[in-house]
PDB file of N, CA and C in Angstrom:
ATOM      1  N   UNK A   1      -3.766  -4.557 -14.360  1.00  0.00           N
ATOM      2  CA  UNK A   1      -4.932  -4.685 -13.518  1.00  0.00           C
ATOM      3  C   UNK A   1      -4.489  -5.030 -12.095  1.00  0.00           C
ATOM      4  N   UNK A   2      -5.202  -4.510 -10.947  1.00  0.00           N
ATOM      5  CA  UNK A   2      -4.814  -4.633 -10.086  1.00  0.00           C
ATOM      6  C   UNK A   2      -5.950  -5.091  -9.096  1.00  0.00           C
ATOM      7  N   UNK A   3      -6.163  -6.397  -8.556  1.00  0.00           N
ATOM      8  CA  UNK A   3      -7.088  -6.881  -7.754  1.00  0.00           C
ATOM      9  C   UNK A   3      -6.943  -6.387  -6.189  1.00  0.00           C
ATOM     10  N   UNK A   4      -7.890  -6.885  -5.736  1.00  0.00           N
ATOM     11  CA  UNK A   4      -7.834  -6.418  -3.963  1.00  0.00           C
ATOM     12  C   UNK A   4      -8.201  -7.667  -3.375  1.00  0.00           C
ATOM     13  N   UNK A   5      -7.390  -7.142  -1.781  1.00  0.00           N
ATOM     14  CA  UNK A   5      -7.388  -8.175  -1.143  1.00  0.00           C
ATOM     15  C   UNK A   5      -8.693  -7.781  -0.077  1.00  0.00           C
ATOM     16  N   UNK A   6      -9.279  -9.105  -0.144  1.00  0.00           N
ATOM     17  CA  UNK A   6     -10.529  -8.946   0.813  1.00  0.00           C
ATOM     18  C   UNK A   6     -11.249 -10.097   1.581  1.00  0.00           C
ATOM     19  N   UNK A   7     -10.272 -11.416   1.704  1.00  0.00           N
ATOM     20  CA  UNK A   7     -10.567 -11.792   3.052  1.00  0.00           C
ATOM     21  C   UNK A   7      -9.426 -11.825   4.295  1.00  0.00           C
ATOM     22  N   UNK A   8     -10.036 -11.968   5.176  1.00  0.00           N
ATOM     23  CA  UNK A   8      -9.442 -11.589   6.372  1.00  0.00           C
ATOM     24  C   UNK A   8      -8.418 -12.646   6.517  1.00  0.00           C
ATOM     25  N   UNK A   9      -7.896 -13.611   5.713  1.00  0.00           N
ATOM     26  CA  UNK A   9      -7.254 -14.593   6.171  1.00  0.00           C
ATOM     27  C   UNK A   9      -5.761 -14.229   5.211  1.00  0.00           C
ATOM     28  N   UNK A  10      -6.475 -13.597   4.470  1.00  0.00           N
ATOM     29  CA  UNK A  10      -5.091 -12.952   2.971  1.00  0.00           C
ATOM     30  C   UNK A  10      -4.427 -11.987   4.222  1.00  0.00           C
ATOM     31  N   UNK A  11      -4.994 -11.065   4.973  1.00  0.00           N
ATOM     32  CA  UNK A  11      -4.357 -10.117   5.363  1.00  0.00           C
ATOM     33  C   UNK A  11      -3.222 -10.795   6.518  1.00  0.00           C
ATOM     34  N   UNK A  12      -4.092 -11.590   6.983  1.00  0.00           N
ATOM     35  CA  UNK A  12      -3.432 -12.542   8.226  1.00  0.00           C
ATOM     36  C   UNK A  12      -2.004 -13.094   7.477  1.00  0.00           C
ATOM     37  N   UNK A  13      -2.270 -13.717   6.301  1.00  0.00           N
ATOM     38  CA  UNK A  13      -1.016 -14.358   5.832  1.00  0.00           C
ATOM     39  C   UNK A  13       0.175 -13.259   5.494  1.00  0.00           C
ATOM     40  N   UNK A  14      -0.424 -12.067   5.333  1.00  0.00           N
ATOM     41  CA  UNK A  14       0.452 -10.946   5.032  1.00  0.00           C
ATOM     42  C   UNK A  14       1.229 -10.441   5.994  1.00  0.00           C
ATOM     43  N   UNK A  15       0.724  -9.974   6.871  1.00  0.00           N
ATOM     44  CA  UNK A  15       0.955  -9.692   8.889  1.00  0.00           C
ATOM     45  C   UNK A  15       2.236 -10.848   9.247  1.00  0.00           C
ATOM     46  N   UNK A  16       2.027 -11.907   8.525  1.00  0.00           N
ATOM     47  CA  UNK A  16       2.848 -12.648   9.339  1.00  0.00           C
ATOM     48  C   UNK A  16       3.892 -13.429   8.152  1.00  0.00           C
ATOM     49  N   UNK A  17       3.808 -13.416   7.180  1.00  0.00           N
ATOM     50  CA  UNK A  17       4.619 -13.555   6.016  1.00  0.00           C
ATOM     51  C   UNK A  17       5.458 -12.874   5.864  1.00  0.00           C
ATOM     52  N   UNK A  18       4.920 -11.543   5.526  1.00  0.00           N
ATOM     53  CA  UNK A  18       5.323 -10.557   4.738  1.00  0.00           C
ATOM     54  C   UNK A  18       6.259  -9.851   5.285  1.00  0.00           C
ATOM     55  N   UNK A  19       6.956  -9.191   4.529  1.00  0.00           N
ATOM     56  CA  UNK A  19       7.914  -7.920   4.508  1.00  0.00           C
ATOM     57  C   UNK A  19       7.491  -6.552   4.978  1.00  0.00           C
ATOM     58  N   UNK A  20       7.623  -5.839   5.903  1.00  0.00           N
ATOM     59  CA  UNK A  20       7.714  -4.751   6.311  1.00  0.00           C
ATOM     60  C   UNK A  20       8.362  -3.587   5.635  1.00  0.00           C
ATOM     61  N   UNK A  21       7.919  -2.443   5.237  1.00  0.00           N
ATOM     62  CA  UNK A  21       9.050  -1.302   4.762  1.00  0.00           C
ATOM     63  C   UNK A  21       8.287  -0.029   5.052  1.00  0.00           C
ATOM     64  N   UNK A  22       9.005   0.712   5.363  1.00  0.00           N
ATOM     65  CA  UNK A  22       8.365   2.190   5.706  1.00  0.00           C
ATOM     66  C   UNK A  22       8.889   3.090   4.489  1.00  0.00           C
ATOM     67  N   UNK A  23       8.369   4.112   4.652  1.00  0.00           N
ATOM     68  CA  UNK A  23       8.931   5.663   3.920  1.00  0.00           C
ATOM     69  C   UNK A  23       7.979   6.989   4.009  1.00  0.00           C
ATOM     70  N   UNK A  24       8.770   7.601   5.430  1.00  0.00           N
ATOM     71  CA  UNK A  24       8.214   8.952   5.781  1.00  0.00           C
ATOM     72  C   UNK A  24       7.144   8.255   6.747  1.00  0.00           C
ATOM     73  N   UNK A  25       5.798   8.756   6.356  1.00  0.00           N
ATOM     74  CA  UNK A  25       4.387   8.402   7.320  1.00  0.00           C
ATOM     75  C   UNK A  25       4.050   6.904   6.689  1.00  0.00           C
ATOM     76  N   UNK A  26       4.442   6.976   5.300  1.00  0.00           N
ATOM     77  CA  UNK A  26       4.072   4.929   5.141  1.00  0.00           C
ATOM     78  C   UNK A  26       4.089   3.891   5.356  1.00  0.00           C
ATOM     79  N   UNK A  27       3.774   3.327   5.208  1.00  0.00           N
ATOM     80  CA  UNK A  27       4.168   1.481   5.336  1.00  0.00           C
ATOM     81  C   UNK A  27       3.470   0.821   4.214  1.00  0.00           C
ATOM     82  N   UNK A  28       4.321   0.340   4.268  1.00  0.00           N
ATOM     83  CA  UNK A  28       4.190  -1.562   2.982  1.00  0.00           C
ATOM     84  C   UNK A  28       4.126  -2.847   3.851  1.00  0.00           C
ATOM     85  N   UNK A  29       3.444  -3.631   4.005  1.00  0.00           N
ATOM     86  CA  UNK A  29       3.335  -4.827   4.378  1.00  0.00           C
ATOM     87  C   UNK A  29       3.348  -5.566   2.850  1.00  0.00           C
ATOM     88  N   UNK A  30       4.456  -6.189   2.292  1.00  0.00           N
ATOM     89  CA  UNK A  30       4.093  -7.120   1.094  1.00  0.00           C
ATOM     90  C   UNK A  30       4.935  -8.513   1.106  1.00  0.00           C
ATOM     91  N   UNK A  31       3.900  -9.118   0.299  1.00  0.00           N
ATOM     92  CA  UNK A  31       4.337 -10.774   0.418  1.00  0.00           C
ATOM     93  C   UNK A  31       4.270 -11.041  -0.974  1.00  0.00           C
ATOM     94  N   UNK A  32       5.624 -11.055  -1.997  1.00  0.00           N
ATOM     95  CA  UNK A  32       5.503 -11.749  -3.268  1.00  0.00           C
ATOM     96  C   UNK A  32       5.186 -13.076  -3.411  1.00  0.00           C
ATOM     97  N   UNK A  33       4.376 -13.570  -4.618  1.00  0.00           N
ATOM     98  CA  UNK A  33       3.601 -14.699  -4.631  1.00  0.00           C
ATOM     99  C   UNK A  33       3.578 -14.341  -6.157  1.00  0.00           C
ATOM    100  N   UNK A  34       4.376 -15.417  -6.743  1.00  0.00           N
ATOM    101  CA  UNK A  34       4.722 -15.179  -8.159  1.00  0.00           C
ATOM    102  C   UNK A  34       3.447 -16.420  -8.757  1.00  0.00           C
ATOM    103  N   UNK A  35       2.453 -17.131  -7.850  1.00  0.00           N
ATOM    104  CA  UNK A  35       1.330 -18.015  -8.662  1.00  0.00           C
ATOM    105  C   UNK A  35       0.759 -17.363  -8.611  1.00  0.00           C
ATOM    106  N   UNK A  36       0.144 -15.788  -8.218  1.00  0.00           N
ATOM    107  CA  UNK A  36      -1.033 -14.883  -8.294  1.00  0.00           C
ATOM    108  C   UNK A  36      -0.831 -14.417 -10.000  1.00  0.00           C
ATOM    109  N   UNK A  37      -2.029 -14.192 -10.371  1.00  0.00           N
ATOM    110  CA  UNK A  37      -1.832 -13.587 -12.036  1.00  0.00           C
ATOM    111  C   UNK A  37      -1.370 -12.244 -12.193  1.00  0.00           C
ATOM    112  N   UNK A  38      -2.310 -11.515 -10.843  1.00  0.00           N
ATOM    113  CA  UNK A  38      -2.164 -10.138 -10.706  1.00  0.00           C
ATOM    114  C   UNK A  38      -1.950  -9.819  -9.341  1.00  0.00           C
ATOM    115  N   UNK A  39      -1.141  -8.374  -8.970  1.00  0.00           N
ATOM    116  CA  UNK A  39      -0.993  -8.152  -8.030  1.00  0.00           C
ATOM    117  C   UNK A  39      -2.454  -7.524  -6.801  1.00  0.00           C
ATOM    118  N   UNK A  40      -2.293  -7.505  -5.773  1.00  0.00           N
ATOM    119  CA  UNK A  40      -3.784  -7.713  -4.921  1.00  0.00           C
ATOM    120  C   UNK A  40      -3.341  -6.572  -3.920  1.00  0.00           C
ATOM    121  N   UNK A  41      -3.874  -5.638  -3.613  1.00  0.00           N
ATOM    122  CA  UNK A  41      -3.901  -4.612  -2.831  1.00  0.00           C
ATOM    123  C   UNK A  41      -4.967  -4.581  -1.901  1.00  0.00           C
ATOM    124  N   UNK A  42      -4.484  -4.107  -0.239  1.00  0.00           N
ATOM    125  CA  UNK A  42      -5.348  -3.410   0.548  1.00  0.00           C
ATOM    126  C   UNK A  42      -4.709  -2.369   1.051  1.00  0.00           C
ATOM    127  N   UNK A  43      -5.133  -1.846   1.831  1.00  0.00           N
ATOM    128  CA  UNK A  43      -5.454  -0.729   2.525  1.00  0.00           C
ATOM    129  C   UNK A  43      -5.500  -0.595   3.923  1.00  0.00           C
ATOM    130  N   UNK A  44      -5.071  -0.132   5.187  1.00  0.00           N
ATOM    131  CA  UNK A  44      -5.198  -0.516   6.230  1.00  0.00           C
ATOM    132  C   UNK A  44      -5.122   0.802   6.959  1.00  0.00           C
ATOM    133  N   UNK A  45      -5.942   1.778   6.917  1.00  0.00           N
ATOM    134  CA  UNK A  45      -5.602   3.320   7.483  1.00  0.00           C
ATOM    135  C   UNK A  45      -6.834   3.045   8.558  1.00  0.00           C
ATOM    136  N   UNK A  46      -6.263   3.054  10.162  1.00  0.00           N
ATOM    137  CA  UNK A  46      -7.088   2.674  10.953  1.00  0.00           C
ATOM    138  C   UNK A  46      -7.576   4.343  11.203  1.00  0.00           C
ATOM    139  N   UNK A  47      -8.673   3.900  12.569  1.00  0.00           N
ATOM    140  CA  UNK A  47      -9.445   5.543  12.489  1.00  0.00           C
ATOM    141  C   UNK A  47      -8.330   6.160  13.461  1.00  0.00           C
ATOM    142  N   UNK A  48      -7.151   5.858  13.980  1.00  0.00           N
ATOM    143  CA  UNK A  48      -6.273   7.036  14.802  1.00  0.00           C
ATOM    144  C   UNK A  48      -5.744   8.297  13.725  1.00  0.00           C
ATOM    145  N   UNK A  49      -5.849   7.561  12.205  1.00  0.00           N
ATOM    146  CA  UNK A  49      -5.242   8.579  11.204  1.00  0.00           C
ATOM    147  C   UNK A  49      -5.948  10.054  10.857  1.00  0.00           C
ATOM    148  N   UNK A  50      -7.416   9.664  11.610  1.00  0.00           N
ATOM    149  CA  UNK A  50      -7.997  10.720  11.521  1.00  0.00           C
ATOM    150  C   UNK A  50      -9.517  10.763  10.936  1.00  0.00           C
ATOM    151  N   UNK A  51     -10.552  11.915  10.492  1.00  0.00           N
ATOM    152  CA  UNK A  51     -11.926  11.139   9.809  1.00  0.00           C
ATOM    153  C   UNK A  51     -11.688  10.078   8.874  1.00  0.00           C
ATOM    154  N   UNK A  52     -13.204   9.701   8.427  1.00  0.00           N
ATOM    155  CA  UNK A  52     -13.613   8.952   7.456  1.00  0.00           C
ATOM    156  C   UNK A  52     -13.269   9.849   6.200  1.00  0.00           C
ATOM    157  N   UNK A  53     -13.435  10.769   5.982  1.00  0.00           N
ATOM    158  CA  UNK A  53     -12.894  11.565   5.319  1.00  0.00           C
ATOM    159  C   UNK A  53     -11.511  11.779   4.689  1.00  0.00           C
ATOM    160  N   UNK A  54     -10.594  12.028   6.033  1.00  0.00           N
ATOM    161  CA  UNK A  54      -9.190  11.925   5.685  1.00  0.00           C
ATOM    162  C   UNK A  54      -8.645  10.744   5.430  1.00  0.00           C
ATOM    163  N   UNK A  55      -9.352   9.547   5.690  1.00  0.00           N
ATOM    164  CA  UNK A  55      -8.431   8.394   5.826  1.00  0.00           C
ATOM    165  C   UNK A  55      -9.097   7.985   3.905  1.00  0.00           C
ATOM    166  N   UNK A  56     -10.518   8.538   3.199  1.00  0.00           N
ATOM    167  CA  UNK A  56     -10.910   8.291   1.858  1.00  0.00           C
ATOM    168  C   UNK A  56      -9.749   8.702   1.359  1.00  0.00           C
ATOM    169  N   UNK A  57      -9.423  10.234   1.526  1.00  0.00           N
ATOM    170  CA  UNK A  57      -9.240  10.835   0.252  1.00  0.00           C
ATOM    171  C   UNK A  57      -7.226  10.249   0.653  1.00  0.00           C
ATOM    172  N   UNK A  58      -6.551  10.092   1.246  1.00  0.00           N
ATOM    173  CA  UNK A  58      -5.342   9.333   1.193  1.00  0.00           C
ATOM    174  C   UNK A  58      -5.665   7.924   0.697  1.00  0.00           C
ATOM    175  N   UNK A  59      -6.394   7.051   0.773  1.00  0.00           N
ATOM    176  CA  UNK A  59      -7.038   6.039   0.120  1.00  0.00           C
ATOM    177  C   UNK A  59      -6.853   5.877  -1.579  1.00  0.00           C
ATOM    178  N   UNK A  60      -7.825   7.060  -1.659  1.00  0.00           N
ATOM    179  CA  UNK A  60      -7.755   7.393  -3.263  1.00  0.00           C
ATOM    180  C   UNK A  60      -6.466   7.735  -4.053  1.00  0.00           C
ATOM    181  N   UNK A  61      -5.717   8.456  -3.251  1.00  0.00           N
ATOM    182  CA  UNK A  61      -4.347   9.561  -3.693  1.00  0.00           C
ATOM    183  C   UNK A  61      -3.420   7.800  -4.128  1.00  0.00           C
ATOM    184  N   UNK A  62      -3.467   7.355  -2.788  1.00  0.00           N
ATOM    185  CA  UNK A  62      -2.659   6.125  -3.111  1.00  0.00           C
ATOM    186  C   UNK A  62      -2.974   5.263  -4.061  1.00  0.00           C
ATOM    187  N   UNK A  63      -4.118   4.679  -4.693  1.00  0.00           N
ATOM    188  CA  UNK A  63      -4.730   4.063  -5.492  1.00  0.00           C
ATOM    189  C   UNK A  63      -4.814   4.539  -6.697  1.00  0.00           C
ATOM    190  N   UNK A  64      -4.653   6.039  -7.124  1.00  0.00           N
ATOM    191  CA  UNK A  64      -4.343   6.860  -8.148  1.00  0.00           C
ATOM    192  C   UNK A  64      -2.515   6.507  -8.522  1.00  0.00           C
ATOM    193  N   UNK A  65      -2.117   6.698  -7.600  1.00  0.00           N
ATOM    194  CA  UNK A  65      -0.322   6.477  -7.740  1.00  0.00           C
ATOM    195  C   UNK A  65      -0.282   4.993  -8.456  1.00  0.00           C
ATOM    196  N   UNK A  66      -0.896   4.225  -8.046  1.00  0.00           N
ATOM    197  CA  UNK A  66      -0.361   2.925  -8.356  1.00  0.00           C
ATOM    198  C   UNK A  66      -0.991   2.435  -9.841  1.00  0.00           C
ATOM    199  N   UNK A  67      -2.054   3.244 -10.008  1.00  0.00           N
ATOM    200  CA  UNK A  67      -2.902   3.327 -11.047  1.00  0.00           C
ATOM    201  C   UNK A  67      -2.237   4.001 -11.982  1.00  0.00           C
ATOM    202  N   UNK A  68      -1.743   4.506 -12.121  1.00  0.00           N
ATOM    203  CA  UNK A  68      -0.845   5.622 -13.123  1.00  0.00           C
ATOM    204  C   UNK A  68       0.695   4.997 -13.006  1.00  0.00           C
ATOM    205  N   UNK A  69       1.667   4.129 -12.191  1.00  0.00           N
ATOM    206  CA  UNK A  69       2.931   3.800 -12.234  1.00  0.00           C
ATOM    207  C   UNK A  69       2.707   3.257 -14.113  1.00  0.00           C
ATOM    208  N   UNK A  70       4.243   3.253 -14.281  1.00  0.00           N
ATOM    209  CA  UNK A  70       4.367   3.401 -15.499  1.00  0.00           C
ATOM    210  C   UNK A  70       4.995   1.688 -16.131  1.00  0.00           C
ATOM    211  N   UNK A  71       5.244   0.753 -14.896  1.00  0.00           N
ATOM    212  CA  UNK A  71       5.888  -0.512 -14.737  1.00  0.00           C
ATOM    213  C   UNK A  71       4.540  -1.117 -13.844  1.00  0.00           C
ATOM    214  N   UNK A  72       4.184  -2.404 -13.508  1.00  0.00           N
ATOM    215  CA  UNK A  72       3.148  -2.769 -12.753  1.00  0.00           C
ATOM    216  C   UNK A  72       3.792  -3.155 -11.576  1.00  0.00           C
ATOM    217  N   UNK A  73       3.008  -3.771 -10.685  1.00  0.00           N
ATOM    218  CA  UNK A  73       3.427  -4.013  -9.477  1.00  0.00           C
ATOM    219  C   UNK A  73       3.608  -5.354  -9.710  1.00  0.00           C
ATOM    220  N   UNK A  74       4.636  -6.226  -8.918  1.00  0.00           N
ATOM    221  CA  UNK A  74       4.678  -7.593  -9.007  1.00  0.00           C
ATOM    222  C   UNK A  74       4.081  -8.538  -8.422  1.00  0.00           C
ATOM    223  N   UNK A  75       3.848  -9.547  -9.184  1.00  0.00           N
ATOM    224  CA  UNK A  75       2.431 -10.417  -8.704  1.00  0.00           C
ATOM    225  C   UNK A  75       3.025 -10.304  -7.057  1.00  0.00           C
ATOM    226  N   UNK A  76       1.969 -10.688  -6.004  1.00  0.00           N
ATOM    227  CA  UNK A  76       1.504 -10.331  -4.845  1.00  0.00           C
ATOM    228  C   UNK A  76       0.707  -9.554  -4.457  1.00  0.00           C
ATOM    229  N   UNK A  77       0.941  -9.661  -2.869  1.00  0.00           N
ATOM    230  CA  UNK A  77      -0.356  -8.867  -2.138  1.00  0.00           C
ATOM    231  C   UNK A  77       0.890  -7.716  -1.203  1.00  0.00           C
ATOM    232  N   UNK A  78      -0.286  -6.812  -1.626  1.00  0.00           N
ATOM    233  CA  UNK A  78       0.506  -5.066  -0.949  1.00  0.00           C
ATOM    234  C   UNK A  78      -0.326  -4.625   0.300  1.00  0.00           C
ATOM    235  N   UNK A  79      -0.278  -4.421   1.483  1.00  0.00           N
ATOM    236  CA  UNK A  79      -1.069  -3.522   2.201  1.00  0.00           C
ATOM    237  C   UNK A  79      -0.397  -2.825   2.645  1.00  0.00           C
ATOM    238  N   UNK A  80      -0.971  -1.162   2.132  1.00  0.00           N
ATOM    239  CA  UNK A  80      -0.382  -0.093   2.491  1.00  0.00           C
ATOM    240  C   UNK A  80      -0.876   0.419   3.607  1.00  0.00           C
ATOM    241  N   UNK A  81      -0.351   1.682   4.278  1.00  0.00           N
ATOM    242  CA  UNK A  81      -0.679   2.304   5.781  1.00  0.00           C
ATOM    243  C   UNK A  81       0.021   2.864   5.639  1.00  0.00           C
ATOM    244  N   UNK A  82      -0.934   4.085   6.633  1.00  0.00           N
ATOM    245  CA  UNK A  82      -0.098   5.403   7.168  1.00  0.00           C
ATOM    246  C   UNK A  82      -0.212   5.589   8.472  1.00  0.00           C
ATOM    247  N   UNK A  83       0.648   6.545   9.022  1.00  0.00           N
ATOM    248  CA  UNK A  83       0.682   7.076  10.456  1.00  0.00           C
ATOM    249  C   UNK A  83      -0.221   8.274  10.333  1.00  0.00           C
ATOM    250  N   UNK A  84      -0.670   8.806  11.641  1.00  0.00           N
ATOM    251  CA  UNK A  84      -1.504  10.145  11.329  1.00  0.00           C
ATOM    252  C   UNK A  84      -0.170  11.416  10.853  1.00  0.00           C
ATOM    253  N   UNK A  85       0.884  11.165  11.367  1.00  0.00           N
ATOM    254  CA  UNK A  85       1.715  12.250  10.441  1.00  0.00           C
ATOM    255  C   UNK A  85       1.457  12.530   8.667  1.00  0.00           C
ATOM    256  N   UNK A  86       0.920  11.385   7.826  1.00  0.00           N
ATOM    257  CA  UNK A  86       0.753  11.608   6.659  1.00  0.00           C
ATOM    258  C   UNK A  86      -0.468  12.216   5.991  1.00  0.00           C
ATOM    259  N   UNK A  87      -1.466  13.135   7.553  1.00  0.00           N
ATOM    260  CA  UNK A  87      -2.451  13.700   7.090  1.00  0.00           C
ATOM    261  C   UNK A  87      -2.213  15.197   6.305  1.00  0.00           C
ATOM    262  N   UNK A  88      -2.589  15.516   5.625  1.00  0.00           N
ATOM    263  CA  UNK A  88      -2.887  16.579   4.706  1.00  0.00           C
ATOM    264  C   UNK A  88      -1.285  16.436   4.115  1.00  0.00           C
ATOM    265  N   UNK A  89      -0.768  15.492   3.328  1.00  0.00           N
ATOM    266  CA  UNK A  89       0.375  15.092   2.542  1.00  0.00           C
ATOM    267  C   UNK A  89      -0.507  15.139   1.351  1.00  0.00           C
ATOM    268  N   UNK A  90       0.630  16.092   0.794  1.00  0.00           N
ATOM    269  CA  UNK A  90       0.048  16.810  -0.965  1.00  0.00           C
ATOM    270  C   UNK A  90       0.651  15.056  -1.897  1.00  0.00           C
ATOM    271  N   UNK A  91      -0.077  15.422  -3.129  1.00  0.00           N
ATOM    272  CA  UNK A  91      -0.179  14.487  -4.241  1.00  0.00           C
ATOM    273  C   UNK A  91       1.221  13.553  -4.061  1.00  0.00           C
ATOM    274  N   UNK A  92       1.912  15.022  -4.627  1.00  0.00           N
ATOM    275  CA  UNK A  92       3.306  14.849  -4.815  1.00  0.00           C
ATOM    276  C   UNK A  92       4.162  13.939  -3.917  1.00  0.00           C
ATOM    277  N   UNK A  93       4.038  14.422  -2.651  1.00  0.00           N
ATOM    278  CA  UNK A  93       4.704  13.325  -1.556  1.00  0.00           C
ATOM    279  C   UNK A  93       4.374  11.918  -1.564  1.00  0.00           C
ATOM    280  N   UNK A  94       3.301  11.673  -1.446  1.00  0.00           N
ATOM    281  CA  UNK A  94       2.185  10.124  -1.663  1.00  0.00           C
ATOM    282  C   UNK A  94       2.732   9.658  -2.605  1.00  0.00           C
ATOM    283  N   UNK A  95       3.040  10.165  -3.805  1.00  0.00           N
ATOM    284  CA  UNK A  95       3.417   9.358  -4.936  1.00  0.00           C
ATOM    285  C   UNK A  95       5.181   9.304  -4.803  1.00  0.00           C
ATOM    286  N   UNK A  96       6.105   9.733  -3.853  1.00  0.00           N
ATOM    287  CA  UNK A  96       7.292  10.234  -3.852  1.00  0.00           C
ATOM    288  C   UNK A  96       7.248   8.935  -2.765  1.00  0.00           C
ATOM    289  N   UNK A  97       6.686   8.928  -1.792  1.00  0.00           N
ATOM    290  CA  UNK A  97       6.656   8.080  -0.820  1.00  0.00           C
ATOM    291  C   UNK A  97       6.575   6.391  -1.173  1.00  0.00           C
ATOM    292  N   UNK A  98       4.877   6.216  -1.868  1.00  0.00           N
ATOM    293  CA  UNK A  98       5.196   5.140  -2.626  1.00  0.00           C
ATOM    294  C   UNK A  98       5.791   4.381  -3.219  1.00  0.00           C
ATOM    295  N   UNK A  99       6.631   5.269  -4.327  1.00  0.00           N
ATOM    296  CA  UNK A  99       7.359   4.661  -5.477  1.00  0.00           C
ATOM    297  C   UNK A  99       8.626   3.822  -4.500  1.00  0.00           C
ATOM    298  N   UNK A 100       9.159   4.762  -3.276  1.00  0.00           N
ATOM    299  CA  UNK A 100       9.897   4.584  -2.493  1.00  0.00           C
ATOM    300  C   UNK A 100       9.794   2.997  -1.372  1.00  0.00           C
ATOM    301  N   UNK A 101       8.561   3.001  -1.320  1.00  0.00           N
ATOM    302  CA  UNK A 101       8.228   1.779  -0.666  1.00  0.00           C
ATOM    303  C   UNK A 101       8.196   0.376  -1.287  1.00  0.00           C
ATOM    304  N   UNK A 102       7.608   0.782  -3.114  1.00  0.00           N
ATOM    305  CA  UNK A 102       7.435  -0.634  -4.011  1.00  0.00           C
ATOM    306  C   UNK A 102       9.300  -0.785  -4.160  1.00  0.00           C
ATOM    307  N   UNK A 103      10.141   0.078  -4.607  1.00  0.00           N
ATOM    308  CA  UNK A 103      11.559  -0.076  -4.475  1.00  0.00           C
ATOM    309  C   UNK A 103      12.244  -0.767  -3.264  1.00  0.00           C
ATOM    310  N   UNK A 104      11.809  -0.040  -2.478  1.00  0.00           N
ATOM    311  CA  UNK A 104      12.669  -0.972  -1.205  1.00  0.00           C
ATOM    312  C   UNK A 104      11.634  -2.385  -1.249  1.00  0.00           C
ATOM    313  N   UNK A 105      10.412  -2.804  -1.302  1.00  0.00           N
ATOM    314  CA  UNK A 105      10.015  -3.855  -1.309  1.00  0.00           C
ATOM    315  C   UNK A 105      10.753  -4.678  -1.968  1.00  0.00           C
ATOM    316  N   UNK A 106      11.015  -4.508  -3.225  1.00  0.00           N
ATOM    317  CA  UNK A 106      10.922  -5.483  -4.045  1.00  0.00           C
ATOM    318  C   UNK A 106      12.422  -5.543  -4.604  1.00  0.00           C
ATOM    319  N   UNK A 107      13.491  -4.872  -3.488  1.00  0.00           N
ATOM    320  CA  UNK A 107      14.956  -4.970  -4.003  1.00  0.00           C
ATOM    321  C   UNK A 107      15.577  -5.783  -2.916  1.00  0.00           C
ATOM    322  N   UNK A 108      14.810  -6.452  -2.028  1.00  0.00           N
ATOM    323  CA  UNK A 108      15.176  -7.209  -1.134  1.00  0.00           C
ATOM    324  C   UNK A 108      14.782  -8.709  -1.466  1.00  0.00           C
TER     325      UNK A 108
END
């Protein structure tokens, strides 16, 4: 199960805690926190990435990936982002990209 992060003060602690990692158009902002039960996800695709539209359906693609990993994510909070380069990025990449980002997160 995977909770979300949704006050503004979680994200703040993340921004300035947390770990940085890119891969391709992505980013990971994550801060492990091994007293959380479950791991806590947001989202941070501002409107330069493009419509309301494009910034849903990369939204979803990513939330599908993490939804389907085959290992869970480790307790903490994740906020993912893209650059507008990662617009019209097929399934395949998103999930190629990802897997790439929870790895470098969490081998440091």
């Amino acid at each position: 199960m995977i909770g979300r992060i949704q006050s503004r003060s979680a994200f703040v602690r993340i921004r300035e805690e947390g770990r940085h990692v890119r891969s391709g158009p992505l980013s990971c902002t994550m801060l492990l926190d091994s007293s959380l039960l479950e791991p806590q996800v947001g989202y941070a695709l501002g409107r330069s990435f493009g419509s309301a539209v494009r910034r849903n359906r990369l939204r979803r693609q990513m939330r599908e990936v993490l939804r389907l990993r085959p290992t869970p994510l480790a307790p903490g909070m994740y906020v993912f982002g893209a650059s507008p380069r990662a617009n019209g990025l097929a399934y395949a990449d998103v999930e190629r990209h990802m897997e790439s980002l929870i790895a470098k997160g969490q081998a440091q």
